[in-house]
Protein backbone atom coordinates (compact mmCIF):
# COMPACT_ATOMS: atom_id res chain seq x y z
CA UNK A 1 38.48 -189.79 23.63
CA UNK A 2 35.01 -189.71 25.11
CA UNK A 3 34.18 -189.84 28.81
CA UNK A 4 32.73 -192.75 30.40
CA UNK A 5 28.95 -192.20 31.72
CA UNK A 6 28.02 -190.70 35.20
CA UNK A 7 28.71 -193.36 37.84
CA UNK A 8 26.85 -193.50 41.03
CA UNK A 9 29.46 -193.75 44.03
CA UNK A 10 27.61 -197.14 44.90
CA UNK A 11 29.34 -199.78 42.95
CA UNK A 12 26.58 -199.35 40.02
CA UNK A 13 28.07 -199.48 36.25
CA UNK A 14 27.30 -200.57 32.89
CA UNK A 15 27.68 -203.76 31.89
CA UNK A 16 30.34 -203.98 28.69
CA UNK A 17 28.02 -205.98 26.32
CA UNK A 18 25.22 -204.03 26.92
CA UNK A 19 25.36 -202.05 23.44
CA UNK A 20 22.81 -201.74 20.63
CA UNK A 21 24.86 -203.85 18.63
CA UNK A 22 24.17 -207.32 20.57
CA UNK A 23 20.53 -206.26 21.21
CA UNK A 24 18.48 -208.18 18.71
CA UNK A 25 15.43 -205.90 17.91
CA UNK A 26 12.96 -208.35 16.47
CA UNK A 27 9.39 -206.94 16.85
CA UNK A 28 11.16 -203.87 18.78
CA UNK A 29 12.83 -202.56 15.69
CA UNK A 30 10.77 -199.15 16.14
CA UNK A 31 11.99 -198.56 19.63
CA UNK A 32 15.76 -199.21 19.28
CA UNK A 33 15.70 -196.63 16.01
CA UNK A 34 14.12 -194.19 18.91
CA UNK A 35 16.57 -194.77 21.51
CA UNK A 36 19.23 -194.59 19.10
CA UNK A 37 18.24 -191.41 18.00
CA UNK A 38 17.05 -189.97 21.32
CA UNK A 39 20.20 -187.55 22.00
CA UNK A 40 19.58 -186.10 18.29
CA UNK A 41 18.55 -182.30 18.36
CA UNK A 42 15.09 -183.87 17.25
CA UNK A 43 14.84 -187.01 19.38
CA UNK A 44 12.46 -187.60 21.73
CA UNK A 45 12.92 -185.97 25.13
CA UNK A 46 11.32 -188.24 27.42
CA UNK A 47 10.97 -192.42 26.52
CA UNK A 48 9.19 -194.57 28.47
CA UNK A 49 9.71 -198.76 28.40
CA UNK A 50 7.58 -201.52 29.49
CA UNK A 51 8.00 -204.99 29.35
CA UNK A 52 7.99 -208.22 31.21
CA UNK A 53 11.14 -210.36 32.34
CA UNK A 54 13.66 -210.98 29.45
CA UNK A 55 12.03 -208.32 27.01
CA UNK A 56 15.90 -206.39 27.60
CA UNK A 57 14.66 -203.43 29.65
CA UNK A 58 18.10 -203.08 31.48
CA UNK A 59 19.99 -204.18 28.54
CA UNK A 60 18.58 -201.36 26.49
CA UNK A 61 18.65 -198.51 29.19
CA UNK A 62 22.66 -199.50 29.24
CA UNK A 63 23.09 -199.30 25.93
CA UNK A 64 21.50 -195.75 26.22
CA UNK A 65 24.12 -194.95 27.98
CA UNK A 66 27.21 -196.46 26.34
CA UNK A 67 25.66 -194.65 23.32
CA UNK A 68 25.88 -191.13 25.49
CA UNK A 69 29.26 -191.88 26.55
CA UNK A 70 30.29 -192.92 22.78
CA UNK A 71 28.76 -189.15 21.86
CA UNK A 72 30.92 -187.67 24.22
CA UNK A 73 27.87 -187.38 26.37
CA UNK A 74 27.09 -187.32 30.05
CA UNK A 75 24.69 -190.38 31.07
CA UNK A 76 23.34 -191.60 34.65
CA UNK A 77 22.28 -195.42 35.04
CA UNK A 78 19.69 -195.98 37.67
CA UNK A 79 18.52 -199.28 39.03
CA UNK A 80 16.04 -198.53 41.31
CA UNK A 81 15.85 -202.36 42.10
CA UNK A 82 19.31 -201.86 43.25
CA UNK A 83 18.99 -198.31 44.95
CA UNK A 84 15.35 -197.70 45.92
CA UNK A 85 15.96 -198.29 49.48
CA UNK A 86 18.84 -195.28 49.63
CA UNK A 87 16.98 -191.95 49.80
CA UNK A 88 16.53 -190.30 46.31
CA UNK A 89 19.44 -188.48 46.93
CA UNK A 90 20.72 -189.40 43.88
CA UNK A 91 18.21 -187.59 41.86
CA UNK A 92 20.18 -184.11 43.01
CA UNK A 93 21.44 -182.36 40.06
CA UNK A 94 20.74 -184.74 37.32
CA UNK A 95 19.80 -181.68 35.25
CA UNK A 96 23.25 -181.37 34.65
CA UNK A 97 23.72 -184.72 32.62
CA UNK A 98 22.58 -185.16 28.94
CA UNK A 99 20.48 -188.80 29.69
CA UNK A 100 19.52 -189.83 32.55
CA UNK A 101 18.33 -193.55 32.13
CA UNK A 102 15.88 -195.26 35.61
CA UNK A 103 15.66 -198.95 35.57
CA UNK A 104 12.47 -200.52 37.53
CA UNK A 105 10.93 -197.24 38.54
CA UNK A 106 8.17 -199.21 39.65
CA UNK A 107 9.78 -200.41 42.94
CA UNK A 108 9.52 -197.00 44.40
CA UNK A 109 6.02 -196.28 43.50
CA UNK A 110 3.98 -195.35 46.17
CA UNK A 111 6.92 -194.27 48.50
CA UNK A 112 6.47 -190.72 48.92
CA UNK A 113 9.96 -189.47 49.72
CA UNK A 114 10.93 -191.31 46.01
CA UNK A 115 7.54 -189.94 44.24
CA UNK A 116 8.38 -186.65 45.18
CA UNK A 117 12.06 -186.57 44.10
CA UNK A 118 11.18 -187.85 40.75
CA UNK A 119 8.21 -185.25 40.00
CA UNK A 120 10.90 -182.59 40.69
CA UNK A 121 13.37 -184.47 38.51
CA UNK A 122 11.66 -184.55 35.72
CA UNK A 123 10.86 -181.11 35.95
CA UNK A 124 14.24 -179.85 36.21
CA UNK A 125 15.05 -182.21 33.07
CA UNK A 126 12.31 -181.36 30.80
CA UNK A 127 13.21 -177.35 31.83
CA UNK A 128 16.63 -177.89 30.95
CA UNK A 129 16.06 -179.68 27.58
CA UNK A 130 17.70 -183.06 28.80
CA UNK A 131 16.87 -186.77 28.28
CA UNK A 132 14.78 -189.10 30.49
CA UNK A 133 14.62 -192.67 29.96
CA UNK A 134 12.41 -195.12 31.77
CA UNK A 135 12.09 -198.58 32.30
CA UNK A 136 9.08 -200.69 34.13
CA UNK A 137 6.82 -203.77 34.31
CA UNK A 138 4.24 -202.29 33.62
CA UNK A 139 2.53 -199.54 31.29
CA UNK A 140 2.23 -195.67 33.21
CA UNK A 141 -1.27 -196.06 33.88
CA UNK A 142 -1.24 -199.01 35.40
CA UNK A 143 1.12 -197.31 38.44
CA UNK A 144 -0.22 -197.30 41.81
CA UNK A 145 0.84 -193.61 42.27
CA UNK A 146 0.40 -192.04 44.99
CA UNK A 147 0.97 -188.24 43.91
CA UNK A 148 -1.21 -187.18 40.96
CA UNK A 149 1.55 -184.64 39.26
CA UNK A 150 4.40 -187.55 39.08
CA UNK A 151 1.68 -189.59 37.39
CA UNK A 152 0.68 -186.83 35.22
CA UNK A 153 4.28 -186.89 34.49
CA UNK A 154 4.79 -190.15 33.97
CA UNK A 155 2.66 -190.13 30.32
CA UNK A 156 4.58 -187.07 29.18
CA UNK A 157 6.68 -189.51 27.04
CA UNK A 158 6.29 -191.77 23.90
CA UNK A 159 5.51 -195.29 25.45
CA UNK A 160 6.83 -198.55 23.95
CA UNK A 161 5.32 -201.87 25.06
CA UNK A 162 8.56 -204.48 25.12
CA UNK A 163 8.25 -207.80 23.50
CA UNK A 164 9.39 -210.74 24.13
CA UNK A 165 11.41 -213.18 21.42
CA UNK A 166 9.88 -216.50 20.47
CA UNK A 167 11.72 -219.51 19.89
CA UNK A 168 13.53 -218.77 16.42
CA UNK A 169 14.68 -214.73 17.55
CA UNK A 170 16.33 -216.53 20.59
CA UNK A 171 18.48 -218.56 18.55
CA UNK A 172 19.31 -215.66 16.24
CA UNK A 173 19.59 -213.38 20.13
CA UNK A 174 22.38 -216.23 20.78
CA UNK A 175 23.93 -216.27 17.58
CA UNK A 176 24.33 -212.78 17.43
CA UNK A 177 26.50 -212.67 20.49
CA UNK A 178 28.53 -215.72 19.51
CA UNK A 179 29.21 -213.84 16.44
CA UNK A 180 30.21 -210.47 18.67
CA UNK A 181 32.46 -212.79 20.39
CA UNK A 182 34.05 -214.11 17.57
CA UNK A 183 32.49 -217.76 18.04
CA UNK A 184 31.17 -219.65 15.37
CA UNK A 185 27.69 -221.30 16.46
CA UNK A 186 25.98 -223.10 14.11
CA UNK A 187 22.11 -223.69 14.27
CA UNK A 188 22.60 -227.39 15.81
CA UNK A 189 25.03 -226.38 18.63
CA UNK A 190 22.81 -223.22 18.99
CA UNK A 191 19.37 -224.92 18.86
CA UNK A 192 21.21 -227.70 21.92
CA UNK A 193 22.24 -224.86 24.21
CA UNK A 194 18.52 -223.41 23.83
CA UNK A 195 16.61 -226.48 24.19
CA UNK A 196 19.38 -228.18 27.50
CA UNK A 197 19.92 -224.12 28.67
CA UNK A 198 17.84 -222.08 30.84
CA UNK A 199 14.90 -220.16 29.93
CA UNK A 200 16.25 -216.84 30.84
CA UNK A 201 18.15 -215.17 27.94
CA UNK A 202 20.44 -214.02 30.45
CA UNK A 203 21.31 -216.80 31.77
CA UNK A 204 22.01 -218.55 28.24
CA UNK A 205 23.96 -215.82 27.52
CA UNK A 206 25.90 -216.62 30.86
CA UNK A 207 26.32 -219.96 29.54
CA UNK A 208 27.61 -218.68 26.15
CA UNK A 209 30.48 -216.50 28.22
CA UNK A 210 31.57 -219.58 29.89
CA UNK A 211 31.64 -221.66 26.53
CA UNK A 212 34.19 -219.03 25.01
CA UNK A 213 36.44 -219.69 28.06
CA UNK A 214 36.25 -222.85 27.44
CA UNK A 215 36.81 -223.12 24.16
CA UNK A 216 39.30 -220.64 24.40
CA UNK A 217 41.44 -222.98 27.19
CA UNK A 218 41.04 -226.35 25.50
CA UNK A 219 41.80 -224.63 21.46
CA UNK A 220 37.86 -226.74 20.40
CA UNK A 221 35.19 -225.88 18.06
CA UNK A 222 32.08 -225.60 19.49
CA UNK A 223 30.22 -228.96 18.95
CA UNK A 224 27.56 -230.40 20.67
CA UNK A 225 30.08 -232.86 22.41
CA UNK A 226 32.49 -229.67 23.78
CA UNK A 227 28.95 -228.18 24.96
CA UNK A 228 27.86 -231.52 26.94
CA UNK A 229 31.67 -231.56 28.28
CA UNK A 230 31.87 -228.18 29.12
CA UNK A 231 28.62 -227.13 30.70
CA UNK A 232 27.71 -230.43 32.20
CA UNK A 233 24.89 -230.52 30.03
């Protein structure tokens, strides 16, 4: 049985669907076969994501970890979104782990106390032979850093530029995680929910949750009609 990843004593996890398997690569293909083979003996020590809101940053630094954990691995989620205003505490030992995966590393730039930690970090993990994953908005050189050897650091790795999916991926996104939950969605229902739905993938997917509890409770297909009924839409 393998070990679920490193938690942080702060009410951080993973979120269940967050694998590779509902992550629909489209023009990303490249760096999902990299992440996926990042804990090999020849995978990549040190990755380094960018991407703007709804490219999957978070989804694919959790599925990083689920993939450690499935390997019998040790892995540390970070959301530094979430934590940055705790002291980098955190950062303490992380040698120790096999991945350790930082969400939004931006938010902390230019704090010195957080610069500081993660320089040393990243030294301890690259002298150890460990794993460092890193997400952001924007590309390493375009950090305001305030200490030169974190941003020397900070284009150690093999940087991937995150896109977005256009119209027909997010259908496919959406149908790919009805499918996961055993729902049928056909392109009509599916094209409905995109074009009445939020924009956010996140939030459609939201809405997809709530349509399997629905249809689920009331024993109905999922037909344009059930969506209007049961979203309000």
């Amino acid at each position: 049985m393998s070990r679920a990843p490193a938690q942080l004593p702060l009410g951080v996890g993973l979120r269940d669907d967050a694998t590779f398997d509902s992550y629909l690569p489209a023009a990303n293909a490249s760096l999902v076969d990299r992440l996926v083979h990042q804990l090999d003996a020849e995978g990549e020590p040190f990755l380094y994501l960018w991407g703007g809101p709804g490219t999957g940053r978070t989804h694919l630094l959790q599925a990083a970890c689920h993939a450690a954990s499935d390997r019998d691995m040790r892995a540390l989620y970070l959301p530094l979104r979430d934590l940055g205003h705790f002291p980098p505490l955190m950062l303490e030992d992380v040698e120790r782990l096999d991945l350790v995966a930082i969400d939004d590393i931006d938010t902390v730039i230019g704090r010195r106390r957080w610069e500081e930690g993660l320089f040393h970090a990243f030294n301890r993990l690259r002298d150890a032979g460990k794993r460092l994953l890193v997400s952001a908005s924007v590309a390493p050189r375009q950090l305001p850093v305030a200490l030169p050897d974190l941003a020397s650091r900070l284009t150690w790795g093999v940087t991937f530029h995150l896109h977005g999916l256009d119209d027909g991926e997010r259908l496919q996104a959406l149908q790919l995680r009805a499918r996961l939950r055993g729902m049928q969605l056909t392109d009509d229902v599916a094209r409905y929910i995109l074009h009445r739905g939020p924009r956010s993938l996140g939030e459609l997917f939201e809405a997809l949750a709530e349509l399997d509890r629905a249809s689920l409770t009331a024993q109905r297909k999922l037909t344009i009609p059930f969506v209007k009924q049961a979203l309000g839409w």
